[in-house]
N, C-alpha and C. Protein backbone atom coordinates (compact mmCIF):
# COMPACT_ATOMS: atom_id res chain seq x y z
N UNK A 1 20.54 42.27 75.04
CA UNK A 1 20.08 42.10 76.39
C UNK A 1 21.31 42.07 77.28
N UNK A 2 20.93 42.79 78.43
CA UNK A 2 22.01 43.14 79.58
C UNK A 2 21.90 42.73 81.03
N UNK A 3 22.41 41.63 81.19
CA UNK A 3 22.19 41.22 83.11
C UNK A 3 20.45 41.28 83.12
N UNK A 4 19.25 41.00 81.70
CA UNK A 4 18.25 40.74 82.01
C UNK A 4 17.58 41.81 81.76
N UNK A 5 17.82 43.46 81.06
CA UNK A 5 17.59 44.48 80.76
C UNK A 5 17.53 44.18 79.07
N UNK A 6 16.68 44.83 78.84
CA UNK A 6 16.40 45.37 77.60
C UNK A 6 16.64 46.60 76.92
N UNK A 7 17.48 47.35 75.85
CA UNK A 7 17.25 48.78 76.11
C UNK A 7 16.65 48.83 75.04
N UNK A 8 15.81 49.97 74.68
CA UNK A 8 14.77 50.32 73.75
C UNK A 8 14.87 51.76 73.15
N UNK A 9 15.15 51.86 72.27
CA UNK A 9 15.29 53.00 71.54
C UNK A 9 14.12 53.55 70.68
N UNK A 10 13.15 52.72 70.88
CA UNK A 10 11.68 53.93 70.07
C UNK A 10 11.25 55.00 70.28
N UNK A 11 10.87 55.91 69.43
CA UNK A 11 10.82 57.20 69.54
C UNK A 11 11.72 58.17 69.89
N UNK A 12 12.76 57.87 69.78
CA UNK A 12 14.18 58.66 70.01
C UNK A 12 14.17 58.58 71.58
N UNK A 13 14.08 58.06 72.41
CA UNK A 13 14.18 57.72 73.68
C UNK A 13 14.35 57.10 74.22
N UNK A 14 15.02 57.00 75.41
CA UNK A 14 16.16 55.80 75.51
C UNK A 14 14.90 55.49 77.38
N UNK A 15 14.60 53.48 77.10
CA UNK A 15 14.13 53.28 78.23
C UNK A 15 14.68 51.73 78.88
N UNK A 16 15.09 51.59 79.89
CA UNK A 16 15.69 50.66 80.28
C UNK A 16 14.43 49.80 81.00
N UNK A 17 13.98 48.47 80.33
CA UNK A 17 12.97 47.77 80.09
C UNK A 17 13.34 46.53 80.82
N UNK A 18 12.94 46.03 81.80
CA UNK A 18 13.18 44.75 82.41
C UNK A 18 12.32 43.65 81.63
N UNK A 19 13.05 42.90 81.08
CA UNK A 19 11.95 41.74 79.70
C UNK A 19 10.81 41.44 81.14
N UNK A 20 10.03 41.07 80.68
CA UNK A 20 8.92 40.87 81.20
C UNK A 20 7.94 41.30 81.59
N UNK A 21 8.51 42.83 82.37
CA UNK A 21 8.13 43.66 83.44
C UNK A 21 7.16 44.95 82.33
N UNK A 22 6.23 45.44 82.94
CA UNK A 22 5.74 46.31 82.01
C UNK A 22 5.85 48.12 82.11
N UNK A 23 6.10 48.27 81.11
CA UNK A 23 6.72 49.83 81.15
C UNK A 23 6.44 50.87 81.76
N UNK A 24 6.46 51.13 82.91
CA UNK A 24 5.89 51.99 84.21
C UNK A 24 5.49 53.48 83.64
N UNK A 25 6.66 53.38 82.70
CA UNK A 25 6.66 55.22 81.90
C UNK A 25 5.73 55.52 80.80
N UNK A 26 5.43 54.15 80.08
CA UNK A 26 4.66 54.59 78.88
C UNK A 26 2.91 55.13 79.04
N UNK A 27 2.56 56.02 78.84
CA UNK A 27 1.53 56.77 78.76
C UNK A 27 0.29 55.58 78.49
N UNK A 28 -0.60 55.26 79.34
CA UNK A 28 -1.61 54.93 79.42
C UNK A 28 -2.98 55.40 78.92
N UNK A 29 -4.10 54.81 78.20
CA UNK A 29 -5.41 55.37 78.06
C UNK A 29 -5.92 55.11 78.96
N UNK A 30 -6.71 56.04 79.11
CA UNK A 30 -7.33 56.47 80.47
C UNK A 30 -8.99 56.27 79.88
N UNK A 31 -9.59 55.56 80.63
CA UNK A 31 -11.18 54.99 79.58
C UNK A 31 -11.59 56.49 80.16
N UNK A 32 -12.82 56.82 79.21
CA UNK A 32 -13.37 57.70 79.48
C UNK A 32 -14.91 57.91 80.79
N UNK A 33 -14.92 58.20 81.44
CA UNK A 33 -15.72 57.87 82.86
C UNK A 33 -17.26 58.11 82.44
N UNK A 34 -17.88 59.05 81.67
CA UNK A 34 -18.48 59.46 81.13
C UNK A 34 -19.36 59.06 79.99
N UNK A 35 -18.58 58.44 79.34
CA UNK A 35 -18.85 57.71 77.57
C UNK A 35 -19.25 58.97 77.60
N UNK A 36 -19.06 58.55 76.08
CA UNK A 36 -18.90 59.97 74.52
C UNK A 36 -20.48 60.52 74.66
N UNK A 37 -21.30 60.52 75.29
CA UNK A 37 -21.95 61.71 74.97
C UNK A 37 -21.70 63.15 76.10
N UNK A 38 -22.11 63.58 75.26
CA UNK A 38 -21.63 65.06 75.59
C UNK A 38 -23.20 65.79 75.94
N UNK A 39 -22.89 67.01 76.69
CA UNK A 39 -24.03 67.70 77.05
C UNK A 39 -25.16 68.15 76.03
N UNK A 40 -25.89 68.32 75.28
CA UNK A 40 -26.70 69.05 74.43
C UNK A 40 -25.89 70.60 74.20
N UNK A 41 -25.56 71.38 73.43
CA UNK A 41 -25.18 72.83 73.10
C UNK A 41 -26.59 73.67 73.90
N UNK A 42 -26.24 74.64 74.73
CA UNK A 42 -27.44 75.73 75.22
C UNK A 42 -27.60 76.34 74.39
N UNK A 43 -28.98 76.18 74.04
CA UNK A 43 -30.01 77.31 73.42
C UNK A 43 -30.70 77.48 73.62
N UNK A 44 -30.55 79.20 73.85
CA UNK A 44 -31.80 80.17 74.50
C UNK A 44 -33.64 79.68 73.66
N UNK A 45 -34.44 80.09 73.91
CA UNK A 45 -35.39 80.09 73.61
C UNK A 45 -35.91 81.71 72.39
N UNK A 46 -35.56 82.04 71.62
CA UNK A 46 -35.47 82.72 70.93
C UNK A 46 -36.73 83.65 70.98
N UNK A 47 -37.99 83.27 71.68
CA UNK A 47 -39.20 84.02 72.11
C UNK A 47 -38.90 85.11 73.57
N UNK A 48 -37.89 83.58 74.09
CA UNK A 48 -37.96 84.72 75.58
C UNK A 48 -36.48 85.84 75.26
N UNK A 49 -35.68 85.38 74.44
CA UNK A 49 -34.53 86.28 74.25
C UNK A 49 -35.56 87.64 73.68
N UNK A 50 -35.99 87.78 72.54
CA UNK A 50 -36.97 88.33 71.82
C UNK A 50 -37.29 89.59 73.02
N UNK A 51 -38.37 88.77 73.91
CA UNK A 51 -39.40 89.29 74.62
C UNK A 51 -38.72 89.71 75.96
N UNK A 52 -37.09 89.76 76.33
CA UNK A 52 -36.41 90.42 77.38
C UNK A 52 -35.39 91.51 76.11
N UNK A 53 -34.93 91.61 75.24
CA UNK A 53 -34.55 92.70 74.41
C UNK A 53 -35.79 93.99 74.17
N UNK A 54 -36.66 93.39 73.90
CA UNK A 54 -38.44 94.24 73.67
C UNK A 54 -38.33 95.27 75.17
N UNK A 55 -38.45 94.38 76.12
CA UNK A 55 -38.48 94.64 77.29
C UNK A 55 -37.41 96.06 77.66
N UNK A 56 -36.02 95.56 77.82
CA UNK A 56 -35.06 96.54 77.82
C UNK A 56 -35.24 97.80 76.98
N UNK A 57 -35.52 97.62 75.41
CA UNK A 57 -35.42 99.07 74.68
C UNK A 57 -37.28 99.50 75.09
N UNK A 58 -38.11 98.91 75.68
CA UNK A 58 -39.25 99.74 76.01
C UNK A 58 -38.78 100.26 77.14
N UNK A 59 -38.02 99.88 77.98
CA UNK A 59 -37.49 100.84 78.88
C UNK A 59 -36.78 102.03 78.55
N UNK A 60 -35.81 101.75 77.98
CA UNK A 60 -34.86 102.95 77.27
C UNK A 60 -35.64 103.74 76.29
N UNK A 61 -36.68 103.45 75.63
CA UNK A 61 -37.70 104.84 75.04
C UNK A 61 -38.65 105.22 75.75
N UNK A 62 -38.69 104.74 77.09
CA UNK A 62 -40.21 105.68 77.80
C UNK A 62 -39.09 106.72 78.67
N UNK A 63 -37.71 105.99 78.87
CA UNK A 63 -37.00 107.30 79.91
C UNK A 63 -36.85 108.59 78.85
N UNK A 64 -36.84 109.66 79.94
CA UNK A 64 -36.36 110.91 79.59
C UNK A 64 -34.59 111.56 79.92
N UNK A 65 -34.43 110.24 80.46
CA UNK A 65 -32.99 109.92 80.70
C UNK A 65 -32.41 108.63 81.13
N UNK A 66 -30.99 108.58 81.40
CA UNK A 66 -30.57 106.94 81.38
C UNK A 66 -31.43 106.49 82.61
N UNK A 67 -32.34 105.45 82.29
CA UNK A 67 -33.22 105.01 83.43
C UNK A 67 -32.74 103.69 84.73
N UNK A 68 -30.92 103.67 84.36
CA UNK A 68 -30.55 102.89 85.12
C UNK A 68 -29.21 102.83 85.37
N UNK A 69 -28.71 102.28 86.47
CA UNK A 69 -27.21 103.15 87.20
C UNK A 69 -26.19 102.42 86.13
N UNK A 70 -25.27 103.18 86.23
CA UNK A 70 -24.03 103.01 85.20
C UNK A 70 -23.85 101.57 85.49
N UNK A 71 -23.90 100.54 86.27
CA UNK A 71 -23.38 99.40 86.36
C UNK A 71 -23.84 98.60 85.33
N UNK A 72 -25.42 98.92 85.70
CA UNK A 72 -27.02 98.09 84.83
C UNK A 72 -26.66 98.43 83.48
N UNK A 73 -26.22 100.20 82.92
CA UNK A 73 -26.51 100.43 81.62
C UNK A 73 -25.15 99.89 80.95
N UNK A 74 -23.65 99.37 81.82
CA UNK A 74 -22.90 99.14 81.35
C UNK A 74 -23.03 97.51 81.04
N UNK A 75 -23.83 97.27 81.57
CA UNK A 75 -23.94 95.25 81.89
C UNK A 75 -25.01 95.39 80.48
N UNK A 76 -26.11 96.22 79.91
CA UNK A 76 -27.17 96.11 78.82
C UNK A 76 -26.08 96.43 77.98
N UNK A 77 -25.10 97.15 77.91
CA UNK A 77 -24.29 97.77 76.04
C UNK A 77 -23.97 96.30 75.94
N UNK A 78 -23.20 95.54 76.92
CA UNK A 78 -22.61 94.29 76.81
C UNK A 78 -23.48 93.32 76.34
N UNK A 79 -24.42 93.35 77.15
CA UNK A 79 -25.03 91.88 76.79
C UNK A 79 -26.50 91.71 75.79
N UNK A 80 -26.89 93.09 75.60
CA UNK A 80 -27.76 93.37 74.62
C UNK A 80 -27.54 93.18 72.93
N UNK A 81 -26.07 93.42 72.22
CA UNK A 81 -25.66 92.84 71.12
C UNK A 81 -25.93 91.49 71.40
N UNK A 82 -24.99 91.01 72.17
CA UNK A 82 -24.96 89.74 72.52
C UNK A 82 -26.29 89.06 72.30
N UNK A 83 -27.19 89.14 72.83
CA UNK A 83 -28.18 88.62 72.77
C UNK A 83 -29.21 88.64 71.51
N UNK A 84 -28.60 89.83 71.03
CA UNK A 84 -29.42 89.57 69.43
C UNK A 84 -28.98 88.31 68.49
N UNK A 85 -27.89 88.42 69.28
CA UNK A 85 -27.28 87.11 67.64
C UNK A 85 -28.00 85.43 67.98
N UNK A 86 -28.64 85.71 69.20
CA UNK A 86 -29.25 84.49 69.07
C UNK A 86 -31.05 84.50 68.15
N UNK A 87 -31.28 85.39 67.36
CA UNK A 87 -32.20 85.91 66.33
C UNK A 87 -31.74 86.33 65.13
N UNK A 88 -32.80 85.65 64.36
CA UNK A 88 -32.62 85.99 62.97
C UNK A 88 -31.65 87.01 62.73
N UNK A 89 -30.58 87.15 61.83
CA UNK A 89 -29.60 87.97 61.26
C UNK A 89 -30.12 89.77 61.50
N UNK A 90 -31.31 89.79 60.09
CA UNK A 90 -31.72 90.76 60.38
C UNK A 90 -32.48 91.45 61.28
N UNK A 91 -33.35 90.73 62.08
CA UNK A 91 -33.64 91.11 63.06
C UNK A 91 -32.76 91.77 64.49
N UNK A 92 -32.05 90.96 64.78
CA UNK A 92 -30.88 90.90 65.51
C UNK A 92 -30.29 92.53 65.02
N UNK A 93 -29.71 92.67 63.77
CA UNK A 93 -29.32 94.43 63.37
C UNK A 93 -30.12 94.99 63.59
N UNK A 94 -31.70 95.14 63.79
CA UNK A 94 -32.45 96.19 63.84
C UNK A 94 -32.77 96.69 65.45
N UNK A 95 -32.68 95.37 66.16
CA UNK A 95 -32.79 95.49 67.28
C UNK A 95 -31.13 96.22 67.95
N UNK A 96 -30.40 95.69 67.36
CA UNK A 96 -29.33 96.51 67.96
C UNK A 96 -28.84 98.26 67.38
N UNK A 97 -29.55 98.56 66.55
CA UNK A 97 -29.76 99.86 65.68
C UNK A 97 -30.46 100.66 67.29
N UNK A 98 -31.42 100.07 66.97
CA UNK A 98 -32.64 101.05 67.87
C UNK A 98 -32.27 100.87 69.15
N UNK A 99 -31.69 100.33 69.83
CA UNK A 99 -30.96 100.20 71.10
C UNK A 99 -29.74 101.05 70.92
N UNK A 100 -28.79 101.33 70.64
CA UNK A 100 -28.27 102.10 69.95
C UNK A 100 -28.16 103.70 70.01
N UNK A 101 -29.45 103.68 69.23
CA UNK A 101 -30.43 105.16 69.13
C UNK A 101 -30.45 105.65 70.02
N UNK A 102 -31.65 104.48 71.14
CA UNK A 102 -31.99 104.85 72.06
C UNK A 102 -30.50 105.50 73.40
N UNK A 103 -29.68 104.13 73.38
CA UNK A 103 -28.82 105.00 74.07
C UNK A 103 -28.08 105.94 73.86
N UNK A 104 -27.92 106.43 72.88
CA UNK A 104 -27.55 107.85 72.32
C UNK A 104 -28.06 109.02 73.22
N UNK A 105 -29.30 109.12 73.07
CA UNK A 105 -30.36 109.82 72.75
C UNK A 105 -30.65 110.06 74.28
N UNK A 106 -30.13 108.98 75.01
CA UNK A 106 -30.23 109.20 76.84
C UNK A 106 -28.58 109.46 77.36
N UNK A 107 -27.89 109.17 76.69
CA UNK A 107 -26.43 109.72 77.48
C UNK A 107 -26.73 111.47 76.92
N UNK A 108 -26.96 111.57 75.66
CA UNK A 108 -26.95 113.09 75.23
C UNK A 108 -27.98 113.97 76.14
N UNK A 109 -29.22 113.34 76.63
CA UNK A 109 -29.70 114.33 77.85
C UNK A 109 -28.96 114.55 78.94
């Protein structure tokens, strides 16, 4: 002890500690504002995912061409896989097969 200083060498770091006084630098827990529960995980409803994929490829097999502007058909390549994986494994591949097909089958007209 020095003129009422403390020095402290834990953690390989050097802190000049007034005895008494409490350590202005050392990292505080911060309570959590919230408590530990957490939101529920989102999950789709697997009928209405279902029954808006149905939807989309009955569109894409009644056209005789791409039945919607490059923005729409670029926003369905994206989010149409996507949306299978919230369905059964195999289902999910078959639906993205025939979607697929279908857009093939309308860029080639």
């Amino acid at each position: 002890m020095h003129n009422g200083y403390a020095l402290s060498f834990g953690n390989a770091e050097k802190a000049l500690v007034r005895k008494g006084q409490p350590d202005l630098l050392k990292a505080e827990e911060q309570p959590d504002l919230f408590g530990d529960s957490r939101p529920p995980a989102y999950r789709p409803d697997p009928d209405k995912v279902r029954a808006r994929l149905h939807k989309i490829l009955a569109e894409a097999r009644a056209a005789q061409r791409l039945p919607w502007e490059s923005t729409r058909a670029s926003l369905y390549r994206t989010i149409f896989p996507q949306m299978t994986l919230w369905l059964p494994e195999d289902e999910g591949a078959q639906l993205r097969f025939q979607f697929e097909t279908e857009m093939a089958r309308l860029e080639a007209a």
